[in-house]
PDB file of N, CA and C in Angstrom:
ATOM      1  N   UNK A   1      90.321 -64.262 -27.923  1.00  0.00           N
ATOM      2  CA  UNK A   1      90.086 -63.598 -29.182  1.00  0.00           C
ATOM      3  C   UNK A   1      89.604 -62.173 -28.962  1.00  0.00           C
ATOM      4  N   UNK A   2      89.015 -61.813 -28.136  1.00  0.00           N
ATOM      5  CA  UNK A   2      88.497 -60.562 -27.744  1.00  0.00           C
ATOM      6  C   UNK A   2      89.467 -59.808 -27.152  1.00  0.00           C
ATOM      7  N   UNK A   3      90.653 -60.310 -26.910  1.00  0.00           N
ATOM      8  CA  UNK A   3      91.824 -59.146 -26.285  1.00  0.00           C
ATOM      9  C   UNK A   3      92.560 -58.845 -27.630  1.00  0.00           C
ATOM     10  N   UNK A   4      92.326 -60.374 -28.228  1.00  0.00           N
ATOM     11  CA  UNK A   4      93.184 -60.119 -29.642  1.00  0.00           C
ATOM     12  C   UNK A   4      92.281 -58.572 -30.115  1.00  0.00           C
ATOM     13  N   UNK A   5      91.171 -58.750 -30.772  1.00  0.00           N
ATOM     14  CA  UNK A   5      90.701 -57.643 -31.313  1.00  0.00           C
ATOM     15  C   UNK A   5      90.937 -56.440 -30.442  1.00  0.00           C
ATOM     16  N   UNK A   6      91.357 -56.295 -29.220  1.00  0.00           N
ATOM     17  CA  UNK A   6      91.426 -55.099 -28.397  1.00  0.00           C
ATOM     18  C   UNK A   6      92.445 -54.459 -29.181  1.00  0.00           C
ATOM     19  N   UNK A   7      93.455 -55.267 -29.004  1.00  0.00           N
ATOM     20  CA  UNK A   7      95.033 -55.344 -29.088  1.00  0.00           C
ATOM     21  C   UNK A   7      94.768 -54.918 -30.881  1.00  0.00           C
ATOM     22  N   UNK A   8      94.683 -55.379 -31.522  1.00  0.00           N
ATOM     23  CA  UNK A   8      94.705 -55.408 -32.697  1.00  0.00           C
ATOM     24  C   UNK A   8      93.639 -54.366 -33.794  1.00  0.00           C
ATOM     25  N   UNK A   9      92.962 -53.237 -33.145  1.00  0.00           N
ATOM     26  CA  UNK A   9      92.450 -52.397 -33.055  1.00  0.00           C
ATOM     27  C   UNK A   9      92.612 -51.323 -34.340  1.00  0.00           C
ATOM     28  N   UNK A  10      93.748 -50.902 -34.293  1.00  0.00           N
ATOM     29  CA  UNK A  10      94.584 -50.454 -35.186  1.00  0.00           C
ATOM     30  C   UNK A  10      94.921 -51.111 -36.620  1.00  0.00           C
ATOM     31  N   UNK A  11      95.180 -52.195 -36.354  1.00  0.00           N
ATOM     32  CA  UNK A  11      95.460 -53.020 -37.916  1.00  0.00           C
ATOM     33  C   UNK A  11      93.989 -52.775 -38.931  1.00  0.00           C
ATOM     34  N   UNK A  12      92.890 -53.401 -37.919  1.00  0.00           N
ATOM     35  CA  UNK A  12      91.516 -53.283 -38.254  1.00  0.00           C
ATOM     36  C   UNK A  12      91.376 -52.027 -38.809  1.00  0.00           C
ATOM     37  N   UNK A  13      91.267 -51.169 -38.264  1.00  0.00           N
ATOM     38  CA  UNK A  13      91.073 -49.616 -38.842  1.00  0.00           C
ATOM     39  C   UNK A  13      91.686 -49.640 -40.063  1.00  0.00           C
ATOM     40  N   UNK A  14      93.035 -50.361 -40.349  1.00  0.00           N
ATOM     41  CA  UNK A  14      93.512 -49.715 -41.324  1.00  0.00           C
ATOM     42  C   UNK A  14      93.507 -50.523 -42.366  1.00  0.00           C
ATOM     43  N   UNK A  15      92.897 -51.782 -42.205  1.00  0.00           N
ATOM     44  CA  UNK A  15      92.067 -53.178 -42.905  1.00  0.00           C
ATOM     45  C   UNK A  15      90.992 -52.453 -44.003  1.00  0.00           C
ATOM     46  N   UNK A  16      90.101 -51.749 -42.887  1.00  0.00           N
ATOM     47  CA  UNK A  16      88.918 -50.963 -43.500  1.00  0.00           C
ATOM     48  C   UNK A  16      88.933 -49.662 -44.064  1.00  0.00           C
ATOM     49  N   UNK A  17      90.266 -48.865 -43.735  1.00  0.00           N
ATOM     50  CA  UNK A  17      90.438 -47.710 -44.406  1.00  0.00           C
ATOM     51  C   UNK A  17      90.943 -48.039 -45.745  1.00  0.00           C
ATOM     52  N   UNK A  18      91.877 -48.821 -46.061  1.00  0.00           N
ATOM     53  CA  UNK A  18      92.449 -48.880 -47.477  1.00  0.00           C
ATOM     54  C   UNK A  18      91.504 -49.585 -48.228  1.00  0.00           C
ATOM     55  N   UNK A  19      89.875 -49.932 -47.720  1.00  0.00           N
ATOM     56  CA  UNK A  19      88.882 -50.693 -48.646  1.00  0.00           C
ATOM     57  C   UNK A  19      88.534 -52.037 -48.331  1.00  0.00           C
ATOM     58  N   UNK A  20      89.058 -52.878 -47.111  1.00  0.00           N
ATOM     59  CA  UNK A  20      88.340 -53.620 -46.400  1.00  0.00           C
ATOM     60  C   UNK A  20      87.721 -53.740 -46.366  1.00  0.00           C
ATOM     61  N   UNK A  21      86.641 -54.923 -46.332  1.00  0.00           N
ATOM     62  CA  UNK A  21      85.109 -55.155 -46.258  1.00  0.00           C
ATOM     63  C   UNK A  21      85.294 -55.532 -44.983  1.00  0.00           C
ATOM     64  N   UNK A  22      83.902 -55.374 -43.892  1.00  0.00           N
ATOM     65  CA  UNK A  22      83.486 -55.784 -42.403  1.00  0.00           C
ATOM     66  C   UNK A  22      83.800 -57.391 -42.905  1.00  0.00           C
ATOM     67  N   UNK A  23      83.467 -57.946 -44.098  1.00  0.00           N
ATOM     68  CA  UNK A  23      83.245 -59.530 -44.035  1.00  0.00           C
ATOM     69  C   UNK A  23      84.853 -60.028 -44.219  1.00  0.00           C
ATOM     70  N   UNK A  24      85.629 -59.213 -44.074  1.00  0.00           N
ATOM     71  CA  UNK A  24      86.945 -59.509 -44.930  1.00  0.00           C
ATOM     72  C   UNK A  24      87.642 -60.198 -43.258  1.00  0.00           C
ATOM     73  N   UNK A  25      87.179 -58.657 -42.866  1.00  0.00           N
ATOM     74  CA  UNK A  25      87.697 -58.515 -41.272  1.00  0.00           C
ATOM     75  C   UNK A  25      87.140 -59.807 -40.596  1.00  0.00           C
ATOM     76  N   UNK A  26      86.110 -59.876 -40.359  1.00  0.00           N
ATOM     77  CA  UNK A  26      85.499 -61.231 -40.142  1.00  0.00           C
ATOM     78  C   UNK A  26      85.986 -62.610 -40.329  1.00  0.00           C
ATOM     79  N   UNK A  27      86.319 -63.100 -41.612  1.00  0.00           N
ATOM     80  CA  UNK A  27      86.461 -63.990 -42.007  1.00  0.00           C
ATOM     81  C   UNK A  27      88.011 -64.396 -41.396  1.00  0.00           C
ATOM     82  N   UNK A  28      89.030 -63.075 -41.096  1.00  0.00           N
ATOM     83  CA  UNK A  28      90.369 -63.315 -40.949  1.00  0.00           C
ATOM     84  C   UNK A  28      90.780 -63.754 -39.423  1.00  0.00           C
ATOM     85  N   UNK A  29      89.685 -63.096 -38.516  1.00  0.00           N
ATOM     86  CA  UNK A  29      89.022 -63.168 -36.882  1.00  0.00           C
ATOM     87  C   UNK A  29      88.442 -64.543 -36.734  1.00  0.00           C
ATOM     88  N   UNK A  30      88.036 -65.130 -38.225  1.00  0.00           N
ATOM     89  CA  UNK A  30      87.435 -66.542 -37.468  1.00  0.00           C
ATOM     90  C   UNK A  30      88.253 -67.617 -37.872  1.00  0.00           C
ATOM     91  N   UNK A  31      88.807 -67.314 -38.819  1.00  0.00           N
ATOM     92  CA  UNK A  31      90.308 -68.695 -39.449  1.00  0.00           C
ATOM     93  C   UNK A  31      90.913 -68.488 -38.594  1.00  0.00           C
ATOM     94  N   UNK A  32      91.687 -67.544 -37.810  1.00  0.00           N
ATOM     95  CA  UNK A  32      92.506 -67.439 -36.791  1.00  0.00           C
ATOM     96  C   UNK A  32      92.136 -68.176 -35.767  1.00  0.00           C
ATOM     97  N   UNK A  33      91.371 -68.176 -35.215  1.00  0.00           N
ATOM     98  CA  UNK A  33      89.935 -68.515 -34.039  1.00  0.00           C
ATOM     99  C   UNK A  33      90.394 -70.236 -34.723  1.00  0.00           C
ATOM    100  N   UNK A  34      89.970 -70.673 -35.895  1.00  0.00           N
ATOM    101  CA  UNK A  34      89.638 -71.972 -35.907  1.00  0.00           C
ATOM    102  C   UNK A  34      91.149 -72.830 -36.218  1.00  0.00           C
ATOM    103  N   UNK A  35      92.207 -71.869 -36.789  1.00  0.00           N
ATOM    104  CA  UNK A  35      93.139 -72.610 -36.679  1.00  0.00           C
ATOM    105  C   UNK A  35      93.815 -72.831 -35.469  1.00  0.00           C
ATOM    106  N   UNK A  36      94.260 -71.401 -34.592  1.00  0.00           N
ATOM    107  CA  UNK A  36      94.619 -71.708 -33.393  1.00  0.00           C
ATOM    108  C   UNK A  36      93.880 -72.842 -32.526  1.00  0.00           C
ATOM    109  N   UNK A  37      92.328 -73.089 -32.445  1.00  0.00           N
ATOM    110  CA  UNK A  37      92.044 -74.530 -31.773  1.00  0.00           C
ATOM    111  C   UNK A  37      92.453 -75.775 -32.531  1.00  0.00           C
ATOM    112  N   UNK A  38      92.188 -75.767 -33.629  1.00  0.00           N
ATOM    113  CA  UNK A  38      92.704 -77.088 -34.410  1.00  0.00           C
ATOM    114  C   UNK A  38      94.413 -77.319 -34.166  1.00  0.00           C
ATOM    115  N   UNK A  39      94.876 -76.585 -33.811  1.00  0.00           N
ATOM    116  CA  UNK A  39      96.461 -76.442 -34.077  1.00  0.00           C
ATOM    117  C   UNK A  39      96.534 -76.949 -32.304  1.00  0.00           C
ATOM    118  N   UNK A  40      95.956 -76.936 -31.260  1.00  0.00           N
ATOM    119  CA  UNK A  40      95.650 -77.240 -30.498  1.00  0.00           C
ATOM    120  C   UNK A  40      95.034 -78.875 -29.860  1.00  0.00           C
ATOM    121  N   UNK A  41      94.405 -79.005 -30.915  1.00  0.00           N
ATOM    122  CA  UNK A  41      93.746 -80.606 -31.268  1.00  0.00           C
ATOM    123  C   UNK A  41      94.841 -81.348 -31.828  1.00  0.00           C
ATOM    124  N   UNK A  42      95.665 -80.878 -32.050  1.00  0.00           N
ATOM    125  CA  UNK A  42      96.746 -81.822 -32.940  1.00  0.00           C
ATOM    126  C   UNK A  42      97.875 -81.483 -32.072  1.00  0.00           C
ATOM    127  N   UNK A  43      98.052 -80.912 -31.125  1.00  0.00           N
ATOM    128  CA  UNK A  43      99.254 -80.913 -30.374  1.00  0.00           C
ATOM    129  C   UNK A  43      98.672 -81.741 -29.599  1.00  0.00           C
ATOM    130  N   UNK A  44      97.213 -82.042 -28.809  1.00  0.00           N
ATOM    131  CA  UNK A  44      96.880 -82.677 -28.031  1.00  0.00           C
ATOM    132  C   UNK A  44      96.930 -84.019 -28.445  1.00  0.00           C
ATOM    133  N   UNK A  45      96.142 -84.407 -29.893  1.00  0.00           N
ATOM    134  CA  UNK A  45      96.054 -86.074 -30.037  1.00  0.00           C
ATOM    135  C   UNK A  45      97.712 -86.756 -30.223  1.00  0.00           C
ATOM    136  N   UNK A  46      99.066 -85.713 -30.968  1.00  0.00           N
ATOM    137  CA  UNK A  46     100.301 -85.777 -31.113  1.00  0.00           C
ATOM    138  C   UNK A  46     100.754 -86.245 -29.355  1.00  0.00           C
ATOM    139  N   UNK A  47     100.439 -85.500 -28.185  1.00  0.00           N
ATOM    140  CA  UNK A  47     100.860 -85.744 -27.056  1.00  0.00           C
ATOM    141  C   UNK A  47      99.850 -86.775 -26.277  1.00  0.00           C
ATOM    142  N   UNK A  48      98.497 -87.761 -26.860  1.00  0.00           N
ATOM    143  CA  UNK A  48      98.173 -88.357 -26.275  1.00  0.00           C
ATOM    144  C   UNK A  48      98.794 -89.392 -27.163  1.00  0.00           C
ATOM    145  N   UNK A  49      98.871 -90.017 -27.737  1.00  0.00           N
ATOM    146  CA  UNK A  49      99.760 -90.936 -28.891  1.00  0.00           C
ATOM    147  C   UNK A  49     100.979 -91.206 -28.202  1.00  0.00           C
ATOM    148  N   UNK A  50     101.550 -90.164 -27.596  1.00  0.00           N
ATOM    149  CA  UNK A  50     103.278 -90.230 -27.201  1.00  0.00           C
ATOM    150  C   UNK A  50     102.901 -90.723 -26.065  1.00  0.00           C
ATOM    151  N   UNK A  51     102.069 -90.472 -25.136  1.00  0.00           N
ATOM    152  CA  UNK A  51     102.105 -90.425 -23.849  1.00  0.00           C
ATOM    153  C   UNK A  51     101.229 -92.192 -24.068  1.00  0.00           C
ATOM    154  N   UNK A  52     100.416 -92.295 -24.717  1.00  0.00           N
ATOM    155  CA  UNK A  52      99.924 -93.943 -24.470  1.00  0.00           C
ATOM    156  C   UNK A  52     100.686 -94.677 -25.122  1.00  0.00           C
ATOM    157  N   UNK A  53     101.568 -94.670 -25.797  1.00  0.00           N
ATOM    158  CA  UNK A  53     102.706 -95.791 -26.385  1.00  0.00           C
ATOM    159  C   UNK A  53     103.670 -96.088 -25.312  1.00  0.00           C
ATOM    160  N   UNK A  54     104.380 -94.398 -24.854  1.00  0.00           N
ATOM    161  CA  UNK A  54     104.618 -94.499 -23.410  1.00  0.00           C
ATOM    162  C   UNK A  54     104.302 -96.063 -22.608  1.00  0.00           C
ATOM    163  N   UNK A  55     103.170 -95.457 -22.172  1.00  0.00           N
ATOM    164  CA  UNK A  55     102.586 -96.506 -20.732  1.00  0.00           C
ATOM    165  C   UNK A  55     102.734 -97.859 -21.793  1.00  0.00           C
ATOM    166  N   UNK A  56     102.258 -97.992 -23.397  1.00  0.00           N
ATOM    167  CA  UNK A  56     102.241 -99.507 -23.901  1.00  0.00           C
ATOM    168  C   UNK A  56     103.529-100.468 -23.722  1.00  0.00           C
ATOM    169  N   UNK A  57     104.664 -99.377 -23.792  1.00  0.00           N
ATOM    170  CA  UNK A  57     106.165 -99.959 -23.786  1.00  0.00           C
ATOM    171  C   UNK A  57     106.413-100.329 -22.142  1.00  0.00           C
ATOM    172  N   UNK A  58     105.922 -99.201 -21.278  1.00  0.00           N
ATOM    173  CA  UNK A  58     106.464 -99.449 -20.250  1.00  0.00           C
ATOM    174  C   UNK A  58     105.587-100.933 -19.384  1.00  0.00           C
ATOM    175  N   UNK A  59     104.278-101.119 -20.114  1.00  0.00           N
ATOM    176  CA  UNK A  59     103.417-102.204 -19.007  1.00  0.00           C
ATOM    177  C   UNK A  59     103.231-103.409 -20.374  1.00  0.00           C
ATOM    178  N   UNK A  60     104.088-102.848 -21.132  1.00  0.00           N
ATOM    179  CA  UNK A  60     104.607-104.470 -22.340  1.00  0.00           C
ATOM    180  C   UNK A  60     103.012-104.901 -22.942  1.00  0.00           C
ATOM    181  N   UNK A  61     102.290-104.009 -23.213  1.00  0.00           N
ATOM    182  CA  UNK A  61     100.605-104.012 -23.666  1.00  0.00           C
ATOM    183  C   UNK A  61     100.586-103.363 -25.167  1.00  0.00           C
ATOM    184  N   UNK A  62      99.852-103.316 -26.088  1.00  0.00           N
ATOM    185  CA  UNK A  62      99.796-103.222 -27.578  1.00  0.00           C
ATOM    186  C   UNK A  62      98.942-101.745 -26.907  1.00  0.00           C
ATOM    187  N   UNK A  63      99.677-100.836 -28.265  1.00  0.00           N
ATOM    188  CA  UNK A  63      98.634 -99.469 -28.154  1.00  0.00           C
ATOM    189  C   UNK A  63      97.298 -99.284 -29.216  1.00  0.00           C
ATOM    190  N   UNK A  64      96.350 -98.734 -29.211  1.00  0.00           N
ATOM    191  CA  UNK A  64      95.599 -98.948 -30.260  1.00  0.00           C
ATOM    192  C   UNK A  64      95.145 -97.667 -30.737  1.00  0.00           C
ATOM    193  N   UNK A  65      95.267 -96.579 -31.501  1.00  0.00           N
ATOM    194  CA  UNK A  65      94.410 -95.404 -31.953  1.00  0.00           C
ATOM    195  C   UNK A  65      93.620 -95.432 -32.111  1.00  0.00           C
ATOM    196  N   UNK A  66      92.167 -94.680 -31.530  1.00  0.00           N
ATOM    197  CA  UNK A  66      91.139 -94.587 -31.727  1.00  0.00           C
ATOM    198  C   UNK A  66      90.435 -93.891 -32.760  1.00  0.00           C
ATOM    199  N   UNK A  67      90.830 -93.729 -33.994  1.00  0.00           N
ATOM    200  CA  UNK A  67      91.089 -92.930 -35.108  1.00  0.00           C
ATOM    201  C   UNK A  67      89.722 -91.967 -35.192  1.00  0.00           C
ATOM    202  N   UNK A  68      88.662 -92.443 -34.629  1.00  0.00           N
ATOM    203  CA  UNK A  68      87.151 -91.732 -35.002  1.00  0.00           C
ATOM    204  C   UNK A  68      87.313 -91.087 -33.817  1.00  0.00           C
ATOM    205  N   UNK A  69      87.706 -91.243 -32.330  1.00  0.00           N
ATOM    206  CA  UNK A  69      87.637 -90.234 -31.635  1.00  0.00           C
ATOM    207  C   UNK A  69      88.880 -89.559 -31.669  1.00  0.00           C
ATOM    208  N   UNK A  70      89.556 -89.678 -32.468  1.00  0.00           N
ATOM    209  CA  UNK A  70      90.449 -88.368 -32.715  1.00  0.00           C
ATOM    210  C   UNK A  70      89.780 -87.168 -34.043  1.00  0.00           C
ATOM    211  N   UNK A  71      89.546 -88.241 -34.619  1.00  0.00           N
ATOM    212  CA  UNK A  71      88.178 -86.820 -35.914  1.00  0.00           C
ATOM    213  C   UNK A  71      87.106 -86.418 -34.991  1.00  0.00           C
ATOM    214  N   UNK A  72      86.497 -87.223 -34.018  1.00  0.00           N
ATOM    215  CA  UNK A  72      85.352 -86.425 -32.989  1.00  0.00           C
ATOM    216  C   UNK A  72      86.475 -84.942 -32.260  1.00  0.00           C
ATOM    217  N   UNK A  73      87.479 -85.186 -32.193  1.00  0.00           N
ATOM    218  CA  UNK A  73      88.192 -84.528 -30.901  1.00  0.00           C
ATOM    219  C   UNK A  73      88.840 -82.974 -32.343  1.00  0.00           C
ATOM    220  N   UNK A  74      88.799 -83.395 -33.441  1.00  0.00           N
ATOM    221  CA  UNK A  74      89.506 -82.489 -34.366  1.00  0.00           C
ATOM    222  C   UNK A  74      88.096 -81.631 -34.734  1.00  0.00           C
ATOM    223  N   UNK A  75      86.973 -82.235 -34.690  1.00  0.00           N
ATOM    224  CA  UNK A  75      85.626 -81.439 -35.045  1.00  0.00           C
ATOM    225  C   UNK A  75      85.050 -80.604 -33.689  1.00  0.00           C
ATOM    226  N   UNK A  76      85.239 -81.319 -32.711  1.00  0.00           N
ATOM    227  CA  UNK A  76      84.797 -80.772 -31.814  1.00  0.00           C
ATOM    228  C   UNK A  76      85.769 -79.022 -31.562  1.00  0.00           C
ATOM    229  N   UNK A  77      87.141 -79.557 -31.322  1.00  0.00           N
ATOM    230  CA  UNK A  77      87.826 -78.325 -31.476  1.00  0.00           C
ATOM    231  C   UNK A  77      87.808 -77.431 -33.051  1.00  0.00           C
ATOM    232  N   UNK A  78      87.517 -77.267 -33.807  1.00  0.00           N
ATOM    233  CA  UNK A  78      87.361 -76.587 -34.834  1.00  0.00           C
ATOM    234  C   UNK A  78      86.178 -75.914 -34.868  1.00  0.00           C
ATOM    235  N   UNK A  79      84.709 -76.856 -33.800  1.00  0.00           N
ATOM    236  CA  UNK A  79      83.799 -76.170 -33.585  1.00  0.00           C
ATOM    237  C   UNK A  79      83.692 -75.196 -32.370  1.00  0.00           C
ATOM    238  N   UNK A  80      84.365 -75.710 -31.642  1.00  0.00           N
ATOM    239  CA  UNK A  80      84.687 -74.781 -30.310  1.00  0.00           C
ATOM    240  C   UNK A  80      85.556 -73.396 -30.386  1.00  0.00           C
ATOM    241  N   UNK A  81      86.351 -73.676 -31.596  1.00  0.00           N
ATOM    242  CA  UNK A  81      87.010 -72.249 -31.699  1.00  0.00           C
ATOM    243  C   UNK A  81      86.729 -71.451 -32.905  1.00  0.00           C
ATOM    244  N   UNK A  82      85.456 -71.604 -33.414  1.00  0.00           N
ATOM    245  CA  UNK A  82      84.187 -71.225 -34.752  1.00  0.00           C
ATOM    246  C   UNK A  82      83.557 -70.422 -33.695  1.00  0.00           C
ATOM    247  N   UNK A  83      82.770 -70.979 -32.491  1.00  0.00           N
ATOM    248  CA  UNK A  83      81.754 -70.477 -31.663  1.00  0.00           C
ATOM    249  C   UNK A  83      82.662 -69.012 -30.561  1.00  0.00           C
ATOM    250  N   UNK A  84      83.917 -70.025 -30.430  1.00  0.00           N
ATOM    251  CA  UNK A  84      84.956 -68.778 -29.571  1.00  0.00           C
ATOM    252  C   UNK A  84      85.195 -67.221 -30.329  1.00  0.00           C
ATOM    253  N   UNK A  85      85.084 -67.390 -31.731  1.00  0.00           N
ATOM    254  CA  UNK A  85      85.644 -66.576 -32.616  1.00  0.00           C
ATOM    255  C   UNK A  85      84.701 -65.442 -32.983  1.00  0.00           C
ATOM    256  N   UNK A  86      83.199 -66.312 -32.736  1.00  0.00           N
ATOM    257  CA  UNK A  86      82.733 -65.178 -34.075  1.00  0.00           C
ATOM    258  C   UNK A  86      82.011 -64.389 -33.195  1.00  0.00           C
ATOM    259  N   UNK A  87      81.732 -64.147 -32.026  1.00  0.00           N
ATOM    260  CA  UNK A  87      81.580 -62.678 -31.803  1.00  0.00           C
ATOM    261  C   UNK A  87      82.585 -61.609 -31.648  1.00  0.00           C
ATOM    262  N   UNK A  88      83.857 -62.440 -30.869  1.00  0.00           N
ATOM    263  CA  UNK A  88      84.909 -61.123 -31.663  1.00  0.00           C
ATOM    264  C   UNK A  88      85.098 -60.638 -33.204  1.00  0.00           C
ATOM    265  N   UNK A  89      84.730 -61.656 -33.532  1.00  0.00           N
ATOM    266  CA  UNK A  89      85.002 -61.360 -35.415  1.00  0.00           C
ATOM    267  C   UNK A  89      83.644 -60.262 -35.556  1.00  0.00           C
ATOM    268  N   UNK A  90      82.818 -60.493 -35.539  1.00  0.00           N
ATOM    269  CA  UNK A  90      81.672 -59.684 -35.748  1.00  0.00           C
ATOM    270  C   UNK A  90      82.006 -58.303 -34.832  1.00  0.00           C
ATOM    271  N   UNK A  91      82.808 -58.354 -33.975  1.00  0.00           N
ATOM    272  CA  UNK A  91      82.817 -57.001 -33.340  1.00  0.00           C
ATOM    273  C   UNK A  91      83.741 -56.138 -34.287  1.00  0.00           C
ATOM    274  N   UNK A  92      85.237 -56.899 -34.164  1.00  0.00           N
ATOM    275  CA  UNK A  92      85.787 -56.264 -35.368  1.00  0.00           C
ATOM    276  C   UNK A  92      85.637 -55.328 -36.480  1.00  0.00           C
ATOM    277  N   UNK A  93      84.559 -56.496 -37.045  1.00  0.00           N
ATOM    278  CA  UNK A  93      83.974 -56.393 -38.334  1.00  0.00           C
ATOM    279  C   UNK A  93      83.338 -54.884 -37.692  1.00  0.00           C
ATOM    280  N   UNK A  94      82.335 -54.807 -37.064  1.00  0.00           N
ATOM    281  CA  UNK A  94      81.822 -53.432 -36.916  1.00  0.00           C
ATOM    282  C   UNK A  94      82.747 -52.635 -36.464  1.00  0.00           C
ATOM    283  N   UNK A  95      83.842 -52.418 -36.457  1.00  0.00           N
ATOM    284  CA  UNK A  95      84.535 -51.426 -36.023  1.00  0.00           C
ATOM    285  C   UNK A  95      84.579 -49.859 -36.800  1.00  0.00           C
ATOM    286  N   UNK A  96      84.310 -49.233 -36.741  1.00  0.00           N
ATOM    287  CA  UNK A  96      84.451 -47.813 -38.030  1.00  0.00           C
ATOM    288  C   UNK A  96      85.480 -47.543 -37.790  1.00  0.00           C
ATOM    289  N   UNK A  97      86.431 -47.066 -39.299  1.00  0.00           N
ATOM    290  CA  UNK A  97      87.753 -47.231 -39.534  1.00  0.00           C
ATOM    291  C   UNK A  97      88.415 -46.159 -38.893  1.00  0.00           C
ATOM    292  N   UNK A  98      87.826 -45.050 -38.829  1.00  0.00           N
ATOM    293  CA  UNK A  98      88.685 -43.575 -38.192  1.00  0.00           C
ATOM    294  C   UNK A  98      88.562 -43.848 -36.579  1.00  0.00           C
ATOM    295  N   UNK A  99      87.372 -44.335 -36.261  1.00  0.00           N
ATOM    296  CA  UNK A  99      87.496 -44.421 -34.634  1.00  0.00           C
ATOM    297  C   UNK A  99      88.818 -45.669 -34.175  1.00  0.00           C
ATOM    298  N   UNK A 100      88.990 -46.244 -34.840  1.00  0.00           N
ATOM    299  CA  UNK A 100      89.945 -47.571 -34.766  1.00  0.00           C
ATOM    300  C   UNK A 100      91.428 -47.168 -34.670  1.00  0.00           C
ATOM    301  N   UNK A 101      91.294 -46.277 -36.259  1.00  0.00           N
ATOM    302  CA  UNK A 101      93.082 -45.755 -36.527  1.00  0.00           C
ATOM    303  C   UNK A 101      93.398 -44.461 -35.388  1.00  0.00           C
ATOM    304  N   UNK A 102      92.365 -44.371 -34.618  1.00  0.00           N
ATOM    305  CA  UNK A 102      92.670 -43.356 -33.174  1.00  0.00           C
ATOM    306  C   UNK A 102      92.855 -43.800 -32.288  1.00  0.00           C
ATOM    307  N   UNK A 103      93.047 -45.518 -32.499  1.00  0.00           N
ATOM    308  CA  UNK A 103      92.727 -45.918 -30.773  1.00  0.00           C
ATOM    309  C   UNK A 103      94.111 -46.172 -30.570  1.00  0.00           C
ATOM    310  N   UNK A 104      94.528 -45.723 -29.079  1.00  0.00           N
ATOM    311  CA  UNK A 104      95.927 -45.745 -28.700  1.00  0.00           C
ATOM    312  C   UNK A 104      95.582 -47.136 -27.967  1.00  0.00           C
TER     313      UNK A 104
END
């Protein structure tokens, strides 16, 4: 997330020049942040599902979903990429708009 905001430098500036709020900037730095991990949590529990039905078919055994540690595993990642997010978001957010729309 912090290369993102490197990289993305410019947009920011011009987020806050046309009347952007710092909290606007913020808020868009941390949904990003929390969807990209959640979107992550669900490719993972999608490929542990495939992969243990897998082994159930192949060793002729019943599969079972663990449905609460997949909501532990969807909270945990939504909190992990909340905590990943918000000091880039907060940096963002402080960015001043003319020093930003200069940065090559």
């Amino acid at each position: 997330m912090l290369v993102s905001v490197a990289e993305r430098t410019k947009e920011v500036g011009l987020i806050k020049a046309i009347g952007g709020k710092s909290t606007v900037v913020k808020k868009q730095f941390l949904l990003e942040a929390v969807i990209i991990s959640v979107l992550g949590a669900i490719f993972g529990i999608i490929l542990g599902v495939l992969v243990g039905n897998s082994f159930a078919i192949v060793l002729g055994t019943g599969f079972v979903v663990p449905w609460n540690w997949v909501l532990y595993g969807i909270l945990i990642c939504s909190a992990v990429g909340l905590l990943a997010g918000l000091y880039p978001a907060v940096k963002a957010g402080k960015l001043n708009p003319i020093e930003a729309l200069r940065y090559e």
